[in-house]
N, C-alpha and C. Protein backbone atom coordinates (compact mmCIF):
# COMPACT_ATOMS: atom_id res chain seq x y z
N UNK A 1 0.85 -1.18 0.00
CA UNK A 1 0.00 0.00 0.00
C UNK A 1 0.89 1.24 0.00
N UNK A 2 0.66 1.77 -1.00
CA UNK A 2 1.69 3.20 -1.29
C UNK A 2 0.54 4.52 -0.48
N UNK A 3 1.44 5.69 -0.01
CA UNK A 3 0.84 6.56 1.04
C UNK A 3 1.55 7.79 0.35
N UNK A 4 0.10 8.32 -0.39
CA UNK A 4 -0.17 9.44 -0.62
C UNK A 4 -0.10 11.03 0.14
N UNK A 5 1.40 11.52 0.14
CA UNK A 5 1.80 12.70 0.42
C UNK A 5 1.27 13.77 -0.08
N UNK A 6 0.71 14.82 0.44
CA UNK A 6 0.15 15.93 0.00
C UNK A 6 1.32 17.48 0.33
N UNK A 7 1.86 17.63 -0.78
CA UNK A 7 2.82 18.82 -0.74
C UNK A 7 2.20 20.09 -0.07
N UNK A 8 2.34 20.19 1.39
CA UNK A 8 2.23 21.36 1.64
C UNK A 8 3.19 22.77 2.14
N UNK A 9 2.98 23.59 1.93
CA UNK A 9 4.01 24.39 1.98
C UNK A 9 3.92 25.52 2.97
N UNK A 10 5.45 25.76 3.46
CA UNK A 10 5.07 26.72 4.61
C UNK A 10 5.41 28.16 4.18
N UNK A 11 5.08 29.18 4.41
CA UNK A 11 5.38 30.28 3.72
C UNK A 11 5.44 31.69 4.72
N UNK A 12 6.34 32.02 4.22
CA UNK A 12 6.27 33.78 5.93
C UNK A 12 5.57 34.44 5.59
N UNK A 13 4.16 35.10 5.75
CA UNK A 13 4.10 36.12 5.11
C UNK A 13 3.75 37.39 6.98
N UNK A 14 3.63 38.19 6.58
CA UNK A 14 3.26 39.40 7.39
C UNK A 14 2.41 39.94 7.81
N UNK A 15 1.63 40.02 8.57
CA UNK A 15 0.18 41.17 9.15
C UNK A 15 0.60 42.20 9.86
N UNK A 16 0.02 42.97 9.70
CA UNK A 16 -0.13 44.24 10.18
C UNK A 16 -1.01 44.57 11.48
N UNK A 17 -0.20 45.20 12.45
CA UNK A 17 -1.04 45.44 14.03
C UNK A 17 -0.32 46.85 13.74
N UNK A 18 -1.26 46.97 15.12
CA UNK A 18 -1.02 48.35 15.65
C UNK A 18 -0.68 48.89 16.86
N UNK A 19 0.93 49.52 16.84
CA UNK A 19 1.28 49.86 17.98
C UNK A 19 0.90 51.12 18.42
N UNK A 20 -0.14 51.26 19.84
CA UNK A 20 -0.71 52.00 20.14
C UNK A 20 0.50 53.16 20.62
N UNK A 21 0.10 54.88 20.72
CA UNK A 21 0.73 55.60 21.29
C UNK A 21 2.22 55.36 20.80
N UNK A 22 2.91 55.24 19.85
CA UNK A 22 4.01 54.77 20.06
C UNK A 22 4.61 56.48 18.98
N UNK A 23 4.07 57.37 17.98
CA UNK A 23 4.66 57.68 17.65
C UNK A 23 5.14 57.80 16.37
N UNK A 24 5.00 56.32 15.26
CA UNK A 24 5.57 56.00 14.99
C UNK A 24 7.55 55.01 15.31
N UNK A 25 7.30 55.31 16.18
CA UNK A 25 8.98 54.19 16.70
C UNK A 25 8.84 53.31 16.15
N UNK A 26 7.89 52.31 16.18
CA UNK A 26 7.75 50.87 16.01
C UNK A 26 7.67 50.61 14.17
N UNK A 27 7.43 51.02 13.88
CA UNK A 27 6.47 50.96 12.53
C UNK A 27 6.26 52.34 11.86
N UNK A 28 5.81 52.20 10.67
CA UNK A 28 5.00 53.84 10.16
C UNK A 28 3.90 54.38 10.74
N UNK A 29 4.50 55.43 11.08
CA UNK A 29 3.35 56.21 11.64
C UNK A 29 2.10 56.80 10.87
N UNK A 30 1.24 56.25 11.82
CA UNK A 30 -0.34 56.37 10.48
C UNK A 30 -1.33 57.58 10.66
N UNK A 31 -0.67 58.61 11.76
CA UNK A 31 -0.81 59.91 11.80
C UNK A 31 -2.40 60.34 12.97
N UNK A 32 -2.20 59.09 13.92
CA UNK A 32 -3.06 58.76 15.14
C UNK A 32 -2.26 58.89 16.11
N UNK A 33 -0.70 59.08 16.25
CA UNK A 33 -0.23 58.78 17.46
C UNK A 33 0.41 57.43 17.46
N UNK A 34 0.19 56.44 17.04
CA UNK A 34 -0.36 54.95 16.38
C UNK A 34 1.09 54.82 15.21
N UNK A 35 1.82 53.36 15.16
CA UNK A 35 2.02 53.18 14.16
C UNK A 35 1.36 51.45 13.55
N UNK A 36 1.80 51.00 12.34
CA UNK A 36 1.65 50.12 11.91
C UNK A 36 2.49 49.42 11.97
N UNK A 37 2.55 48.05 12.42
CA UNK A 37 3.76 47.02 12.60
C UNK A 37 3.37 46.11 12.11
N UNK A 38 4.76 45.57 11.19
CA UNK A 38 4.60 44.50 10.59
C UNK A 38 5.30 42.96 12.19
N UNK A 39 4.19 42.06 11.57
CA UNK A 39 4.25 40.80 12.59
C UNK A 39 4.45 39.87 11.75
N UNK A 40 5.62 39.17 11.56
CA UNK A 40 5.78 37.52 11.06
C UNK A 40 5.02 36.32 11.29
N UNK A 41 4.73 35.93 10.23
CA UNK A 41 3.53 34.46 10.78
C UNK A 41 3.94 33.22 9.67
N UNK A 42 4.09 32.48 10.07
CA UNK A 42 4.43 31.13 9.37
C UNK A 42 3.12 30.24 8.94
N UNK A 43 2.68 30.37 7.72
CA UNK A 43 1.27 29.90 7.70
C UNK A 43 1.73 28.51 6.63
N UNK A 44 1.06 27.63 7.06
CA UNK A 44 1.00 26.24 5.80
C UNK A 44 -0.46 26.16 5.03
N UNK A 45 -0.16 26.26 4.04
CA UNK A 45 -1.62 26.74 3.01
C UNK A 45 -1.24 26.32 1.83
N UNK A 46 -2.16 25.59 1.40
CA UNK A 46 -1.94 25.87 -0.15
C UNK A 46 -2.42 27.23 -1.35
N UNK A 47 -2.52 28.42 -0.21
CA UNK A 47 -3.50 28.97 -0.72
C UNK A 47 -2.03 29.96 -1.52
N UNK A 48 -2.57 31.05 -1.82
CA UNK A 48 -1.74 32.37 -2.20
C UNK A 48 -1.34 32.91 -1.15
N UNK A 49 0.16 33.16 -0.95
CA UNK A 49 0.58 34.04 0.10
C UNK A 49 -0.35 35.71 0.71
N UNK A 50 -0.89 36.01 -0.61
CA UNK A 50 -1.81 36.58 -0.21
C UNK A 50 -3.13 36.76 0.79
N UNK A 51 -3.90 35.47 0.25
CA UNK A 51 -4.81 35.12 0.75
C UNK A 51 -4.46 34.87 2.16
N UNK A 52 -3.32 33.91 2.33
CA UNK A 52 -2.87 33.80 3.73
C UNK A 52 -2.94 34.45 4.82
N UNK A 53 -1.95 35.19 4.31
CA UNK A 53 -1.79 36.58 4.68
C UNK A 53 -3.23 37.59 5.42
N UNK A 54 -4.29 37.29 4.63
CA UNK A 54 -5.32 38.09 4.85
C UNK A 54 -6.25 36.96 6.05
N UNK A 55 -5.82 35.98 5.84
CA UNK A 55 -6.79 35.12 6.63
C UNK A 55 -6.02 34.86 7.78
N UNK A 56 -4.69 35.07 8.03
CA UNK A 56 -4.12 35.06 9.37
C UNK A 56 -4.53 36.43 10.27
N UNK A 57 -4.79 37.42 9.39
CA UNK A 57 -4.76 38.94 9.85
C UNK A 57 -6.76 38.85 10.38
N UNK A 58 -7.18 38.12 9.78
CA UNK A 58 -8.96 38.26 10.41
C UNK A 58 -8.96 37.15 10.82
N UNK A 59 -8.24 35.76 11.41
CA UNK A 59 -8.31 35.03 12.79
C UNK A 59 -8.38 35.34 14.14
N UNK A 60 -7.05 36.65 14.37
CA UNK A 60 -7.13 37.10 15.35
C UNK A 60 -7.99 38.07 15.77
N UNK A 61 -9.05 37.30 17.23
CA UNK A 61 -10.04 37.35 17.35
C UNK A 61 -9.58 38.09 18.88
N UNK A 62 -8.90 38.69 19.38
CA UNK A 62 -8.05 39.63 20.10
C UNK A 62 -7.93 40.83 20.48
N UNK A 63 -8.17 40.79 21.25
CA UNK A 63 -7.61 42.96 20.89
C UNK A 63 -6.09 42.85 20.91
N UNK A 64 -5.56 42.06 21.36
CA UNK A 64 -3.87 42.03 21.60
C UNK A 64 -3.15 40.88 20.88
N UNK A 65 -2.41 40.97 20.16
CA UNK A 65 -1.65 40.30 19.81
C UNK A 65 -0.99 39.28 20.58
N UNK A 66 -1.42 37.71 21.08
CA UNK A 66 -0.47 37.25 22.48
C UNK A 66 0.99 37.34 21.91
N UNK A 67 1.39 37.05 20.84
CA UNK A 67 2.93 37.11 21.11
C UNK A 67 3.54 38.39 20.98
N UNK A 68 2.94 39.74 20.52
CA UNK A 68 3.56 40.79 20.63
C UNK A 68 3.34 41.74 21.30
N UNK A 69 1.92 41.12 21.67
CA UNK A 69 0.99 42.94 22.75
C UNK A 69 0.70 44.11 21.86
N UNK A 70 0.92 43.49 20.66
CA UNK A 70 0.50 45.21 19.47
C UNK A 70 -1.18 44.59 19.18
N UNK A 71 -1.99 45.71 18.96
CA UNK A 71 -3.36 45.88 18.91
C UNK A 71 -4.02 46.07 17.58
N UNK A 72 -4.85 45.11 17.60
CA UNK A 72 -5.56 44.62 16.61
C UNK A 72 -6.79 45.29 16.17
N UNK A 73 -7.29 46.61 15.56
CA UNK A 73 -8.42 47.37 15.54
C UNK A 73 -9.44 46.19 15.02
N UNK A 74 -8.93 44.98 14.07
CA UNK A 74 -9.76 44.37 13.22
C UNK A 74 -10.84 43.55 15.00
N UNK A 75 -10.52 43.30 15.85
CA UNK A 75 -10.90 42.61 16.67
C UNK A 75 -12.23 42.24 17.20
N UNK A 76 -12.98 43.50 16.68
CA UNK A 76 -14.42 43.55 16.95
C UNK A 76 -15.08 43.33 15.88
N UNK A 77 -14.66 43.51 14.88
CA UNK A 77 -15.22 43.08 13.12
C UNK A 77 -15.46 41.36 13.00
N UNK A 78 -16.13 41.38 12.14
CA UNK A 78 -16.43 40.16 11.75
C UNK A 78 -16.69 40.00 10.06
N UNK A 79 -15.77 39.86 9.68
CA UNK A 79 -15.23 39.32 8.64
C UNK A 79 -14.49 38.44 7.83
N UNK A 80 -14.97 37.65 6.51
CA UNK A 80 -14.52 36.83 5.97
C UNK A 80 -13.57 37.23 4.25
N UNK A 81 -12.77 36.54 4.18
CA UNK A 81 -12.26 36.32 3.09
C UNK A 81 -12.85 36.06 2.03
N UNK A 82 -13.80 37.05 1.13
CA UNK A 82 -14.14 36.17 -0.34
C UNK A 82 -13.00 35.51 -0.78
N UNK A 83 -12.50 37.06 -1.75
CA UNK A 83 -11.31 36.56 -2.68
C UNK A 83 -10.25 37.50 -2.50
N UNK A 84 -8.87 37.17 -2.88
CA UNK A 84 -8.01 37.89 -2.91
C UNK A 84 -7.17 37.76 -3.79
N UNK A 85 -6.81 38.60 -5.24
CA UNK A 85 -6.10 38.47 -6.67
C UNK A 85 -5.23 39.57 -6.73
N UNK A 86 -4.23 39.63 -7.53
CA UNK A 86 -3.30 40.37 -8.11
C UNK A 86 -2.52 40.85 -9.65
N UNK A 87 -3.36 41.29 -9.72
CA UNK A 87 -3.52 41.72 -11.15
C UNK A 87 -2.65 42.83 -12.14
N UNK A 88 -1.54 43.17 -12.44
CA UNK A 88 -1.07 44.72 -12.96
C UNK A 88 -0.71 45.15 -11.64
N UNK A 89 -0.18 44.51 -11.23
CA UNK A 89 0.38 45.24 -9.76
C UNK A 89 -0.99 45.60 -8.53
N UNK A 90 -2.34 45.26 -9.15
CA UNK A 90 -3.03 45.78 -8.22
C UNK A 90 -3.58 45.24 -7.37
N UNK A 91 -3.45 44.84 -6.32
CA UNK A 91 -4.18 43.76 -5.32
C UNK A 91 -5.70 44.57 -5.28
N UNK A 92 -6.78 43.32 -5.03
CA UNK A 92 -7.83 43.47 -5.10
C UNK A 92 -8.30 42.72 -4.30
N UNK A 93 -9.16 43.14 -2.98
CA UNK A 93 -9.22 42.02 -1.71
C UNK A 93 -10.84 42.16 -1.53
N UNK A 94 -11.68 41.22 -1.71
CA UNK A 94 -13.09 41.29 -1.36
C UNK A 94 -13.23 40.67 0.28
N UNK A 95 -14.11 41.47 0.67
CA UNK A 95 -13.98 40.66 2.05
C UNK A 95 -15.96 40.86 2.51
N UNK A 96 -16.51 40.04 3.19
CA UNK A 96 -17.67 39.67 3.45
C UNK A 96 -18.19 39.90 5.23
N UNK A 97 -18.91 40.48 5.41
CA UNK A 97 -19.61 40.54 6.89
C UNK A 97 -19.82 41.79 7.52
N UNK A 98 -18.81 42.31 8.79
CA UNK A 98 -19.44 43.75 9.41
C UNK A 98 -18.21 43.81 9.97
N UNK A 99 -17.84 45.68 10.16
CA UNK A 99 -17.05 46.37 10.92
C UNK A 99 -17.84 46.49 12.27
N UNK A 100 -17.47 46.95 13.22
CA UNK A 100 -17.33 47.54 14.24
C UNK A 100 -16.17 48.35 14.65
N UNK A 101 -16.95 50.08 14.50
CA UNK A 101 -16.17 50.83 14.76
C UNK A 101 -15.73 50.99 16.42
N UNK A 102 -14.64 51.50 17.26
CA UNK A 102 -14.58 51.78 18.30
C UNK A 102 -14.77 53.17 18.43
N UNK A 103 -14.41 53.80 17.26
CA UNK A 103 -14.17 55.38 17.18
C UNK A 103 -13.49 56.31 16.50
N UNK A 104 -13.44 57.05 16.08
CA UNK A 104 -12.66 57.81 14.66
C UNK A 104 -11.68 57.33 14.90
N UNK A 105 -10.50 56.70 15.41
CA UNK A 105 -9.37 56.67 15.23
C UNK A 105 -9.35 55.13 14.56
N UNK A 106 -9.75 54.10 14.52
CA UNK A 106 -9.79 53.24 14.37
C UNK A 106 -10.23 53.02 12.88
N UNK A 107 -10.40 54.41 12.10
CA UNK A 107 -10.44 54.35 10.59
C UNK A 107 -9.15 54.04 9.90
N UNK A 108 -7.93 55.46 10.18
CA UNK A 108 -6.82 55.23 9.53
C UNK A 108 -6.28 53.73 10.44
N UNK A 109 -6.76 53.17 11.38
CA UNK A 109 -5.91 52.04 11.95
C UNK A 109 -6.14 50.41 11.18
N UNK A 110 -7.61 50.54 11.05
CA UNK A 110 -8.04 49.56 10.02
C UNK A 110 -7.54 49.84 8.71
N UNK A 111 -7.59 50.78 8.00
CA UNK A 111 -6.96 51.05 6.88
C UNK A 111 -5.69 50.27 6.88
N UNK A 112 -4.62 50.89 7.46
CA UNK A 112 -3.46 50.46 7.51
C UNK A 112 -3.39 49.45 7.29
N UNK A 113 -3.98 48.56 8.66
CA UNK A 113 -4.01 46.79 8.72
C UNK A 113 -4.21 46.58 7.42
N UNK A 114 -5.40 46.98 7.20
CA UNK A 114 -5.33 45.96 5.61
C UNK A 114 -4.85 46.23 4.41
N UNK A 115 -4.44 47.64 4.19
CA UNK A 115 -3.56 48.10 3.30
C UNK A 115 -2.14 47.65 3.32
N UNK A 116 -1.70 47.39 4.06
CA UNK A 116 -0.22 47.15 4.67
C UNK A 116 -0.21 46.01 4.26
N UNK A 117 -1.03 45.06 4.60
CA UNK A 117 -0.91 43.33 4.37
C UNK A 117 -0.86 43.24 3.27
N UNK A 118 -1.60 43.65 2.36
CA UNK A 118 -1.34 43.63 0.86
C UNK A 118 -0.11 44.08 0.19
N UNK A 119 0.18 45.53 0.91
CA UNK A 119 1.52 45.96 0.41
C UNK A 119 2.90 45.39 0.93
N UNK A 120 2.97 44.34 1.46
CA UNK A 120 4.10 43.69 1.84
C UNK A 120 4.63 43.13 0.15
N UNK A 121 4.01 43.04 -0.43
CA UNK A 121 4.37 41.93 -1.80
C UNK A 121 4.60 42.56 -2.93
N UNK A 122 5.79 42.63 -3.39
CA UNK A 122 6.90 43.09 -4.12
C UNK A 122 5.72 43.58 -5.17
N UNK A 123 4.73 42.32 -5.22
CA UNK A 123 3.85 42.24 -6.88
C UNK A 123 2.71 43.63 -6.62
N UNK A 124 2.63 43.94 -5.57
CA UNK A 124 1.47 44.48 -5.36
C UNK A 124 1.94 46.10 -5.17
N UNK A 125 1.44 46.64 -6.31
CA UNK A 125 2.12 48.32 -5.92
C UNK A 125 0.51 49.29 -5.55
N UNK A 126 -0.55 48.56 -5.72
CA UNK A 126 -1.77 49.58 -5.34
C UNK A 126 -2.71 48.82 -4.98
N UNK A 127 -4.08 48.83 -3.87
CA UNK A 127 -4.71 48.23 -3.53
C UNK A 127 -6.14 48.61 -3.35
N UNK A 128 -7.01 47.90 -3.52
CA UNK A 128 -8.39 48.17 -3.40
C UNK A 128 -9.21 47.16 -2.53
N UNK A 129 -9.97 47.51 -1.28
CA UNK A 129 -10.00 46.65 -0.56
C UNK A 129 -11.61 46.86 -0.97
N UNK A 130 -13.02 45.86 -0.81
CA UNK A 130 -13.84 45.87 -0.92
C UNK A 130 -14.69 45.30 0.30
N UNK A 131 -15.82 45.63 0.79
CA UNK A 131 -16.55 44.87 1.95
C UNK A 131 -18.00 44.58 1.44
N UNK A 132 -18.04 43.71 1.15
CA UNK A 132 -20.01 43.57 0.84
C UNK A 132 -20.28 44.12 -0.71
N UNK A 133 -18.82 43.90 -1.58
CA UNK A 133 -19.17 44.29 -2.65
C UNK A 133 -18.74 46.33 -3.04
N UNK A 134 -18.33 46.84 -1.58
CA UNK A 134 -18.67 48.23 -1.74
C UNK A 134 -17.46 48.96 -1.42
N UNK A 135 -16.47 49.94 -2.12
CA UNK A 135 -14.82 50.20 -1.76
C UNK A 135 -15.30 49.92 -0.08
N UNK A 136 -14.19 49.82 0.76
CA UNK A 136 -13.82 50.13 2.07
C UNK A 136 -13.91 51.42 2.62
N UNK A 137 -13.48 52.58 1.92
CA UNK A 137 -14.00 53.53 2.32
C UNK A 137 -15.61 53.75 2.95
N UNK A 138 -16.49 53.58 1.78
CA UNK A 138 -17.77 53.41 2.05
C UNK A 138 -18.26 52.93 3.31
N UNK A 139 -17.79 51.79 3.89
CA UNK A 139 -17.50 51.59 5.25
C UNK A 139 -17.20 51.71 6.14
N UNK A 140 -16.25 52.69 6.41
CA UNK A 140 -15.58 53.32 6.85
C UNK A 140 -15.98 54.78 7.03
N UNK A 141 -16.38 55.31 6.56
CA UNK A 141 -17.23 56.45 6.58
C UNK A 141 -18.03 56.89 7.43
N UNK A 142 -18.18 58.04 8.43
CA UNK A 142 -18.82 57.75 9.54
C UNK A 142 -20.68 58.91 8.90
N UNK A 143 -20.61 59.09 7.52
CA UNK A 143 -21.66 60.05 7.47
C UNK A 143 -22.93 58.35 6.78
């Protein structure tokens, strides 16, 4: 009886948290006080480093990061991964369900997160994030 190996692969890719009050020190400063930090994650997927990437970043179900203590605005949201492609340099990320805002600051902080995750990848020079079909902005929007 021969035993069928399934090639899976492990791959680094990066998410984006947020170091509160910091300044910028940690990361780019996203003009809250707040920067954006990139966090290493070792994911095994057969999926697109992309996709990965995006589905490690809406697992954490946290306000805190346990291994780094940097803060997660995505934490109260509830959201899924449609799709995530890369096209002409342009990442294009659909994503499915509901924000929960905490409060104006938590616009440019979500932004970041998910802008950032996309822009880790050499391939990806511009991004368009979508929720329910509708830009992210739209969502984001407090009128």
């Amino acid at each position: 009886m021969h035993e069928i190996f399934r090639l899976v692969k492990e791959v680094q890719v990066k998410i984006y948290l947020i170091a509160l009050n910091d300044n910028g020190k940690s990361g780019k400063d996203i003009g809250t006080g707040d920067s954006v930090v990139a966090v290493e994650r070792t994911i095994t997927t057969p999926q697109t480093p992309l996709k990965a990437a995006f589905e490690a970043l809406l697992a954490i179900k946290e306000p805190y990061d346990k291994a780094t203590g940097f803060y997660n605005t995505l934490y109260r949201a509830n959201l899924k991964l449609d799709k995530a492609t890369i096209t002409n340099g342009k990442a294009a990320v659909y994503l499915t369900g509901s924000l929960n805002l905490g409060g104006v600051m938590d616009i440019p902080r979500i932004e970041n997160q998910l802008n950032e995750t996309a822009l880790q990848f050499s391939t990806v020079k511009e991004v368009q994030i979508y929720l329910n079909g509708n830009p992210l902005k739209d969502a984001l929007s407090l009128k």
